[in-house]
C-alpha atoms as a PDB file:
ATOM      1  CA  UNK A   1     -41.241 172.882  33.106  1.00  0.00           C
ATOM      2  CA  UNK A   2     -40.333 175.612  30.571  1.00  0.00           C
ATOM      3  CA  UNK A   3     -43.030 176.486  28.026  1.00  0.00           C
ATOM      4  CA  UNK A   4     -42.279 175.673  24.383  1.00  0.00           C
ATOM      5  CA  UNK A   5     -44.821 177.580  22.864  1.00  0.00           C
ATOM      6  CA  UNK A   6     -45.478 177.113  19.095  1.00  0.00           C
ATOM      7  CA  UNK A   7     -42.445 174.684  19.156  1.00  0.00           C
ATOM      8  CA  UNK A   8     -42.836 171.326  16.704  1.00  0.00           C
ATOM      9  CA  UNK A   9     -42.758 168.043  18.988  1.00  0.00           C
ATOM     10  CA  UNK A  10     -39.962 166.048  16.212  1.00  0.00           C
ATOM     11  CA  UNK A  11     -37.877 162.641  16.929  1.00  0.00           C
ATOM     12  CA  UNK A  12     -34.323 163.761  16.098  1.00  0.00           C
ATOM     13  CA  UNK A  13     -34.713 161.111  13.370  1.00  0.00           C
ATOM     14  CA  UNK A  14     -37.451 162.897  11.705  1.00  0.00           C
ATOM     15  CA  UNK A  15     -36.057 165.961  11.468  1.00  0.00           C
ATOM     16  CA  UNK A  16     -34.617 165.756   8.204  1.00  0.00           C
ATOM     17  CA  UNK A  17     -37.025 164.304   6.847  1.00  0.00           C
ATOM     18  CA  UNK A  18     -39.504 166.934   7.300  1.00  0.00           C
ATOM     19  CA  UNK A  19     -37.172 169.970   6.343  1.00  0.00           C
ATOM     20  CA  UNK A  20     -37.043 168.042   3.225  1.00  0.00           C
ATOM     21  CA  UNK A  21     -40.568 168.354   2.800  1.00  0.00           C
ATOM     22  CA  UNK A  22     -41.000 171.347   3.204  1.00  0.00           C
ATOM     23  CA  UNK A  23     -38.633 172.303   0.954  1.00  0.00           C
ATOM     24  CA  UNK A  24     -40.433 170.450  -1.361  1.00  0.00           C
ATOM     25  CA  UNK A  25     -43.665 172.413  -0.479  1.00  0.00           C
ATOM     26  CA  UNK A  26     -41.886 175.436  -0.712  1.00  0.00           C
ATOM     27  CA  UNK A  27     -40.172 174.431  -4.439  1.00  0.00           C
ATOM     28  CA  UNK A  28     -43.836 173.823  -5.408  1.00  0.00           C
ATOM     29  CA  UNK A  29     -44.481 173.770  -8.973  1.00  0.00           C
ATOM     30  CA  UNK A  30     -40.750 174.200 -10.582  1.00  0.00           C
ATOM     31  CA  UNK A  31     -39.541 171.321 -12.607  1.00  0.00           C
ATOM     32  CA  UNK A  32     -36.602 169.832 -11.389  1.00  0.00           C
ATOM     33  CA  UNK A  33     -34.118 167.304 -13.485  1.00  0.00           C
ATOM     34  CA  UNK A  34     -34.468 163.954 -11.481  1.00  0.00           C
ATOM     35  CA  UNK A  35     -30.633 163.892 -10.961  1.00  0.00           C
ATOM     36  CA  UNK A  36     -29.995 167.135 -10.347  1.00  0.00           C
ATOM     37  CA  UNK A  37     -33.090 167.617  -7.907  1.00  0.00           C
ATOM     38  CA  UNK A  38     -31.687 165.829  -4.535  1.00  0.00           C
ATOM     39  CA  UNK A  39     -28.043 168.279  -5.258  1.00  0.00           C
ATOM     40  CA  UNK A  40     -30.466 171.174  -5.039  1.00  0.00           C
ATOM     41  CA  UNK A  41     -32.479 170.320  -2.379  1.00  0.00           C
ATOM     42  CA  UNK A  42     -29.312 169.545   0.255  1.00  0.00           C
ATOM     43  CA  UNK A  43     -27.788 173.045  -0.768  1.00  0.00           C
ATOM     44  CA  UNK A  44     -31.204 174.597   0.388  1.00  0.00           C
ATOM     45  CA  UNK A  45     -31.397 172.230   3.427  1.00  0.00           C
ATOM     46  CA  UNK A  46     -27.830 173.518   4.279  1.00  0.00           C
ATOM     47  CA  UNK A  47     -27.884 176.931   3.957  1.00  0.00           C
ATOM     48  CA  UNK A  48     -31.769 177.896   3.768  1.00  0.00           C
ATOM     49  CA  UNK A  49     -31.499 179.796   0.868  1.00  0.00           C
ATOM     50  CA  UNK A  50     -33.859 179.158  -2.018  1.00  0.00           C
ATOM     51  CA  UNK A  51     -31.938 181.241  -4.201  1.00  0.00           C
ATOM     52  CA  UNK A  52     -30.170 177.715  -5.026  1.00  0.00           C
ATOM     53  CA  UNK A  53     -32.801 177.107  -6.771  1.00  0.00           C
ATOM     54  CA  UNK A  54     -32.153 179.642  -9.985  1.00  0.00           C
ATOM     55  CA  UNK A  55     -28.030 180.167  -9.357  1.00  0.00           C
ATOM     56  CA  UNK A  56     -27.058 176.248  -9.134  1.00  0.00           C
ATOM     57  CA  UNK A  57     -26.624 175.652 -12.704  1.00  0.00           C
ATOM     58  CA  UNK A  58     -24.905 172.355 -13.889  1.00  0.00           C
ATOM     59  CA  UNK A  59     -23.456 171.521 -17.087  1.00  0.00           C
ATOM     60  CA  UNK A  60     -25.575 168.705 -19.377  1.00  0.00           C
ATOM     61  CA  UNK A  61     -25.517 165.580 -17.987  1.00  0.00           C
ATOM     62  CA  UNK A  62     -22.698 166.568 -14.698  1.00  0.00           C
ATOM     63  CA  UNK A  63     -25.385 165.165 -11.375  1.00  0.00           C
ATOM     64  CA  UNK A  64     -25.034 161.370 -13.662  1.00  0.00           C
ATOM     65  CA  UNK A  65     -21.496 162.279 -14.978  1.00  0.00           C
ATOM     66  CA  UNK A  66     -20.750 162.536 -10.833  1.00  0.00           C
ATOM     67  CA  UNK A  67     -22.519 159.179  -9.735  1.00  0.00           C
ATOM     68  CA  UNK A  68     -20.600 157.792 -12.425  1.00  0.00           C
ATOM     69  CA  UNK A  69     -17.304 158.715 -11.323  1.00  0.00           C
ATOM     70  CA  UNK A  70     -18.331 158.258  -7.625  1.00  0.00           C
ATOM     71  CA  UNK A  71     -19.327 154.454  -8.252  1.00  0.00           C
ATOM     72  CA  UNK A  72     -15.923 154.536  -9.927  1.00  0.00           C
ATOM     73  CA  UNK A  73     -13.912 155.363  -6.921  1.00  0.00           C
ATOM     74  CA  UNK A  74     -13.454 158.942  -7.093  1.00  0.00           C
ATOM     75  CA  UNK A  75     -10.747 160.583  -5.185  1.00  0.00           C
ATOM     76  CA  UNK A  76     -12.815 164.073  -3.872  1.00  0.00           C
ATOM     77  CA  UNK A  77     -10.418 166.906  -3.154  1.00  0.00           C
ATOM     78  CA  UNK A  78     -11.644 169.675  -0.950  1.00  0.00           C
ATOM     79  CA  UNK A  79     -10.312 173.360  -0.670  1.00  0.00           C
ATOM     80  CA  UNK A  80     -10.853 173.752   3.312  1.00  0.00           C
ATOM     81  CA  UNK A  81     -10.543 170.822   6.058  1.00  0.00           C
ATOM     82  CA  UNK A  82     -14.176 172.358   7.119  1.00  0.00           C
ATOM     83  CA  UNK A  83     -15.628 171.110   3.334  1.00  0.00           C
ATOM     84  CA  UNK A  84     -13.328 167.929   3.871  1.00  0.00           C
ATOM     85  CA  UNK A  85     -15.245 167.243   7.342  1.00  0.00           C
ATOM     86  CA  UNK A  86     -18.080 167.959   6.182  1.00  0.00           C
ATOM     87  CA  UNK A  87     -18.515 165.062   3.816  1.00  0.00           C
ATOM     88  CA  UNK A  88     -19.773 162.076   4.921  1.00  0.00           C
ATOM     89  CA  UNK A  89     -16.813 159.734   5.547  1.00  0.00           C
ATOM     90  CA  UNK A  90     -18.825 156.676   5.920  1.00  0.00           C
ATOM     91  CA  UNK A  91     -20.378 157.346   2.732  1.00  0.00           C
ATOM     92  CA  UNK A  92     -17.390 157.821   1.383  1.00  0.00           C
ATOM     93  CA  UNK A  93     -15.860 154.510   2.531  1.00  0.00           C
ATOM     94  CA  UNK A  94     -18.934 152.516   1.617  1.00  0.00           C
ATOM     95  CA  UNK A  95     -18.885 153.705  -1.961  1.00  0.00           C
ATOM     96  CA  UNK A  96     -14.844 152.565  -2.000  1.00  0.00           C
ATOM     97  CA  UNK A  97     -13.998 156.611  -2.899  1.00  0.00           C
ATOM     98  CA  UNK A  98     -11.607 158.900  -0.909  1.00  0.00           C
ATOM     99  CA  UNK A  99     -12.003 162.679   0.284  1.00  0.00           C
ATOM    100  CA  UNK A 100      -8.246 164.592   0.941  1.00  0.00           C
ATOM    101  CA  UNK A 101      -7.574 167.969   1.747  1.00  0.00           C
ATOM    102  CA  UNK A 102      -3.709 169.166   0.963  1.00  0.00           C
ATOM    103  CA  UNK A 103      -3.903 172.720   2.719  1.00  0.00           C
ATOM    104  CA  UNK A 104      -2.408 171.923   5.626  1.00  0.00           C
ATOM    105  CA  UNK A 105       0.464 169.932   3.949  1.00  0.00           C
ATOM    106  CA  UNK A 106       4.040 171.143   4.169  1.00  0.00           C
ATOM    107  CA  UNK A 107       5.191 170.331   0.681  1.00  0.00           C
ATOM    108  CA  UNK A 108       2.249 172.670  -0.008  1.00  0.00           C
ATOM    109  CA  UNK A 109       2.956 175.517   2.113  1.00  0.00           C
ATOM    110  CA  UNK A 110       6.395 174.980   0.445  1.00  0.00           C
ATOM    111  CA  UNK A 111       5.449 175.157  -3.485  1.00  0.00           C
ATOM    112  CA  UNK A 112       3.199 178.209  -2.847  1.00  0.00           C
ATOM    113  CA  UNK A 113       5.675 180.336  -0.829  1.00  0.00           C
ATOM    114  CA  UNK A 114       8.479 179.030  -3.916  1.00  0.00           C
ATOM    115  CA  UNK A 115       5.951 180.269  -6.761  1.00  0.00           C
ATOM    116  CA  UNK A 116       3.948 183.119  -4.926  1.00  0.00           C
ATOM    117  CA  UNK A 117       0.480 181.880  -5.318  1.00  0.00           C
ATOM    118  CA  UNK A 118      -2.097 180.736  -2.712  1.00  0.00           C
ATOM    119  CA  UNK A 119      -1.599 177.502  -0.950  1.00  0.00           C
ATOM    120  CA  UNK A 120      -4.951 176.580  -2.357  1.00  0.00           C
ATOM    121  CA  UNK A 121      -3.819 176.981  -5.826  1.00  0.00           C
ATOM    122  CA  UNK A 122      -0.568 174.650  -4.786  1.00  0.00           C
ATOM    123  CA  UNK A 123      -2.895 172.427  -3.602  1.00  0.00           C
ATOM    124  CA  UNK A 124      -4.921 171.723  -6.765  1.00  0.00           C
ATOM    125  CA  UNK A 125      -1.560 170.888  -8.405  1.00  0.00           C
ATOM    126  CA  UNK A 126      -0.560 168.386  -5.913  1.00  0.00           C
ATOM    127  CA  UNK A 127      -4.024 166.810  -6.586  1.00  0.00           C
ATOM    128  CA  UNK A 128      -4.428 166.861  -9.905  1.00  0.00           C
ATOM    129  CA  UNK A 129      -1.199 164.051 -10.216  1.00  0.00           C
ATOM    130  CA  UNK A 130      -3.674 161.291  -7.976  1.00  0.00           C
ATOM    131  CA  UNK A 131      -4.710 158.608 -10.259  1.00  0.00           C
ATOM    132  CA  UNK A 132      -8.145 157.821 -10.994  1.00  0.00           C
ATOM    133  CA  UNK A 133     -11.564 159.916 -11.026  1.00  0.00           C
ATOM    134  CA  UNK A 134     -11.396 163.446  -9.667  1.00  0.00           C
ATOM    135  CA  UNK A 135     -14.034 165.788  -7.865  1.00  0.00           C
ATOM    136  CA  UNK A 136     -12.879 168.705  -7.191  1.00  0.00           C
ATOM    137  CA  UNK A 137     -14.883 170.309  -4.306  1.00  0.00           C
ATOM    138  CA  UNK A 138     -14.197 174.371  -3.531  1.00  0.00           C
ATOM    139  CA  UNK A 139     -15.751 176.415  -1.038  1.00  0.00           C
ATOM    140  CA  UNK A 140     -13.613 179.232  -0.585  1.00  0.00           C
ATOM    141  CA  UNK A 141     -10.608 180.102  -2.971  1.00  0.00           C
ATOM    142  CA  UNK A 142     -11.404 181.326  -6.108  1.00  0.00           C
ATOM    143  CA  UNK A 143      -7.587 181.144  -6.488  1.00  0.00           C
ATOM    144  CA  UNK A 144      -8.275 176.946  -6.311  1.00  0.00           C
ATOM    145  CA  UNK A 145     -10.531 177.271  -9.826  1.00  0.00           C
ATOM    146  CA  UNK A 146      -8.480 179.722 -11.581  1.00  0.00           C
ATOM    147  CA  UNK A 147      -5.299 177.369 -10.816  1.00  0.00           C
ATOM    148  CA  UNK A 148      -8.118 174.183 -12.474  1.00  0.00           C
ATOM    149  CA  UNK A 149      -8.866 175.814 -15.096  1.00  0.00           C
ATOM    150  CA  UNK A 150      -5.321 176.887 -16.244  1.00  0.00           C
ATOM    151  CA  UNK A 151      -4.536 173.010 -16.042  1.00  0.00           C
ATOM    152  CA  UNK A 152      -7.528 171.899 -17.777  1.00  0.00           C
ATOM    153  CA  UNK A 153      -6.387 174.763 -20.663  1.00  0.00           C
ATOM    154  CA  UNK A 154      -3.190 173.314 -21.243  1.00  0.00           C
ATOM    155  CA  UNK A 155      -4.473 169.519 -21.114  1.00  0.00           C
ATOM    156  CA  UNK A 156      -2.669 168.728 -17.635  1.00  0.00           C
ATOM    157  CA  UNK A 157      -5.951 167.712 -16.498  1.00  0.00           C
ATOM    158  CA  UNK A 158      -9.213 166.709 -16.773  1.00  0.00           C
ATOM    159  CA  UNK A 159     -11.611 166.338 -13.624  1.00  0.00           C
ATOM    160  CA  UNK A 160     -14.614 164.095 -13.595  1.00  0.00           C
ATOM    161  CA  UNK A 161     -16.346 167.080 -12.065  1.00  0.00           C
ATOM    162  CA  UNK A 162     -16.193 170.700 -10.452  1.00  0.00           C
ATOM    163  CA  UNK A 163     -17.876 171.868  -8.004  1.00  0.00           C
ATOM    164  CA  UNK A 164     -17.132 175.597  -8.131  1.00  0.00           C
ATOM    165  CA  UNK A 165     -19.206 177.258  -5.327  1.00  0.00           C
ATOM    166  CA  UNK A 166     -16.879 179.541  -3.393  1.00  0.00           C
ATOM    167  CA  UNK A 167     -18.231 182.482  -1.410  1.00  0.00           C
ATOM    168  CA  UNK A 168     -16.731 186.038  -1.406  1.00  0.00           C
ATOM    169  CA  UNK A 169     -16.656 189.323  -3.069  1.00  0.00           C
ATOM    170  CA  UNK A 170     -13.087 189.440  -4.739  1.00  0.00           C
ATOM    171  CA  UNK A 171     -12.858 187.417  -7.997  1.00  0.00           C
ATOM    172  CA  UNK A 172     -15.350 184.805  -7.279  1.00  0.00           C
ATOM    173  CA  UNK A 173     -17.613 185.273  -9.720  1.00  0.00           C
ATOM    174  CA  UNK A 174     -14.975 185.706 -12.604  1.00  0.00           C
ATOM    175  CA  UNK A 175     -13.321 181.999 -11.059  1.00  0.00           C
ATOM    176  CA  UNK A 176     -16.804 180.917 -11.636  1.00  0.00           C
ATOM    177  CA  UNK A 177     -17.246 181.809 -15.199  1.00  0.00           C
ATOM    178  CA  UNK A 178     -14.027 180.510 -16.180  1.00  0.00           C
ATOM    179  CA  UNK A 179     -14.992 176.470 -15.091  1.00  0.00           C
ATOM    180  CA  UNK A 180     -18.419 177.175 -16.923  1.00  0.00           C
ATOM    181  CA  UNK A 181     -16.149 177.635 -20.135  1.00  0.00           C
ATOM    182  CA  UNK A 182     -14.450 174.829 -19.949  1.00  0.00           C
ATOM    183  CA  UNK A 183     -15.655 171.491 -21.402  1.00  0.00           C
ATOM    184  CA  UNK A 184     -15.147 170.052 -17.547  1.00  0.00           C
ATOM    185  CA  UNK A 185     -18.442 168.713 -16.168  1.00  0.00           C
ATOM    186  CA  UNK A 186     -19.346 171.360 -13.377  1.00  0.00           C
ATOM    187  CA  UNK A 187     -21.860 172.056 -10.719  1.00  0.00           C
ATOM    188  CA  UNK A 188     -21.134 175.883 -10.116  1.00  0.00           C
ATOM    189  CA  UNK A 189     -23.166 178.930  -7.617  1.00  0.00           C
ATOM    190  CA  UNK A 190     -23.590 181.357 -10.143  1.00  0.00           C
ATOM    191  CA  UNK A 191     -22.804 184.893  -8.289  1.00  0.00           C
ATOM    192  CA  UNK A 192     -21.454 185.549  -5.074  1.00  0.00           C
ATOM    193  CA  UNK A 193     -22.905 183.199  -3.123  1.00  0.00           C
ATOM    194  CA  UNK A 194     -21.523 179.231  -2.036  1.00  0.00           C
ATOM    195  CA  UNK A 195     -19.129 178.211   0.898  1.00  0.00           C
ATOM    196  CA  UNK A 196     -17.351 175.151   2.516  1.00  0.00           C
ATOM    197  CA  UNK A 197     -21.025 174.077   3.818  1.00  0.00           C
ATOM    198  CA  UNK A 198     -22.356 173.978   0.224  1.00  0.00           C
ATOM    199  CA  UNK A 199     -19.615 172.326  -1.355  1.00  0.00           C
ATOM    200  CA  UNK A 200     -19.746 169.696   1.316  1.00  0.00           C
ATOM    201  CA  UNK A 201     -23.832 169.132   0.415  1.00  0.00           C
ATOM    202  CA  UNK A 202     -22.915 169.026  -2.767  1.00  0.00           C
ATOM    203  CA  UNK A 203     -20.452 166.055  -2.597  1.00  0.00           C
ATOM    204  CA  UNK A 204     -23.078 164.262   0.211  1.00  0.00           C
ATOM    205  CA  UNK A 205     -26.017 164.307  -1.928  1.00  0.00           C
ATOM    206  CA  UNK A 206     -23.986 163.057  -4.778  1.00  0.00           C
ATOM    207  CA  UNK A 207     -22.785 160.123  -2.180  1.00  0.00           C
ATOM    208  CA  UNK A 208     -26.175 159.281  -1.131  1.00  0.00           C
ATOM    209  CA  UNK A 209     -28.018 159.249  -4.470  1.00  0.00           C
ATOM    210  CA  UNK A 210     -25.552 156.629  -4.926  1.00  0.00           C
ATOM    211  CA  UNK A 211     -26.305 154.584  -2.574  1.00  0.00           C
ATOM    212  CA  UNK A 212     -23.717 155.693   0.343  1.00  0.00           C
ATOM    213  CA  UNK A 213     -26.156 156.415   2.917  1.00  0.00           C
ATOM    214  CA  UNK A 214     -27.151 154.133   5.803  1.00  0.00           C
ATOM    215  CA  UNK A 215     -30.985 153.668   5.202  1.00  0.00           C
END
């Protein structure tokens, strides 16, 4: 029988749990809004990175702002199909909301390649004419926020919520500044740092906090 060593004995059900705990540990002292606490936590839990702790900012009031629009039906629209499986789809059906991804779409591929911009900018437009609460979940194209914001400038549109965390090197953090000046309630990764994985925590601890999770 192959020696384990120093290796933890934990049910598969338990092991959430305890990475939750000791994140907790680990947070220690630092006050954390009640709301906004759980959002935190997941990123860290996804990506082991406690440097979600100081560059997850939110704007006032955005973790209840989300439940609210959740518990309203809130269409979430993802910038990869890897954010958009991600999210917990039973959650999601539970709550009555919807998660859609449009990068893949032709009629996408289409506008993009007509206007010369990034299919993920074409695919913000397409979403932003579904009825209804929006969340707006991005990963990866800074391109996705900078087309949000231009719509939110010229009053086309007005999200329930951004989650800006993309990942990268080349205009991310500028994409990232530019939903923090808006009056749109956000959830952004300050700096370079985010991805698919986060923005997918993001929207699941949102989900569950509102009662979407089988207990």
């Amino acid at each position: 029988m192959e020696n384990k060593g120093s290796l933890q004995e934990v049910r598969p059900d338990e092991i959430e749990k305890r990475s939750f705990e000791i994140i907790s540990r680990e947070i220690g002292s630092v006050e954390l809004d009640p709301l906004e606490a759980p959002i935190i936590k997941r990123a860290i839990h996804t990506s082991a990175d406690f440097d979600y702790l100081e560059n997850l900012v939110f704007s006032p009031g955005a973790a209840g702002l989300a439940m609210e629009a959740v518990l309203g039906g809130a269409t979430i629209v993802t910038d990869t199909n890897m954010a958009f499986s991600g999210i917990n789809k039973r959650a999601v059906e539970r709550l009555g909301c919807k998660v859609v991804c449009f990068m893949a779409d032709e009629d996408v591929r289409s506008a993009a390649k007509l206007n010369g911009t990034t299919r993920a900018a074409a695919s913000m437009k397409k979403a932003a004419s579904i009825e209804g609460p929006l969340i707006f979940a991005i990963g990866n194209a800074p391109t996705a926020l900078a087309a949000l914001y231009d719509m939110i400038a010229v009053g086309m549109l007005h999200p329930a919520l951004i989650i800006g965390v993309p990942v990268g090197f080349v205009n991310v953090v500028e994409s990232k500044e530019l939903i923090m000046k808006t009056d749109v309630p956000y959830i952004v990764a300050k700096g370079r740092k985010g991805g698919s994985n986060i923005a997918a925590a993001i929207c699941n601890a949102i989900l569950y906090q509102c009662g979407g999770r089988d207990e």
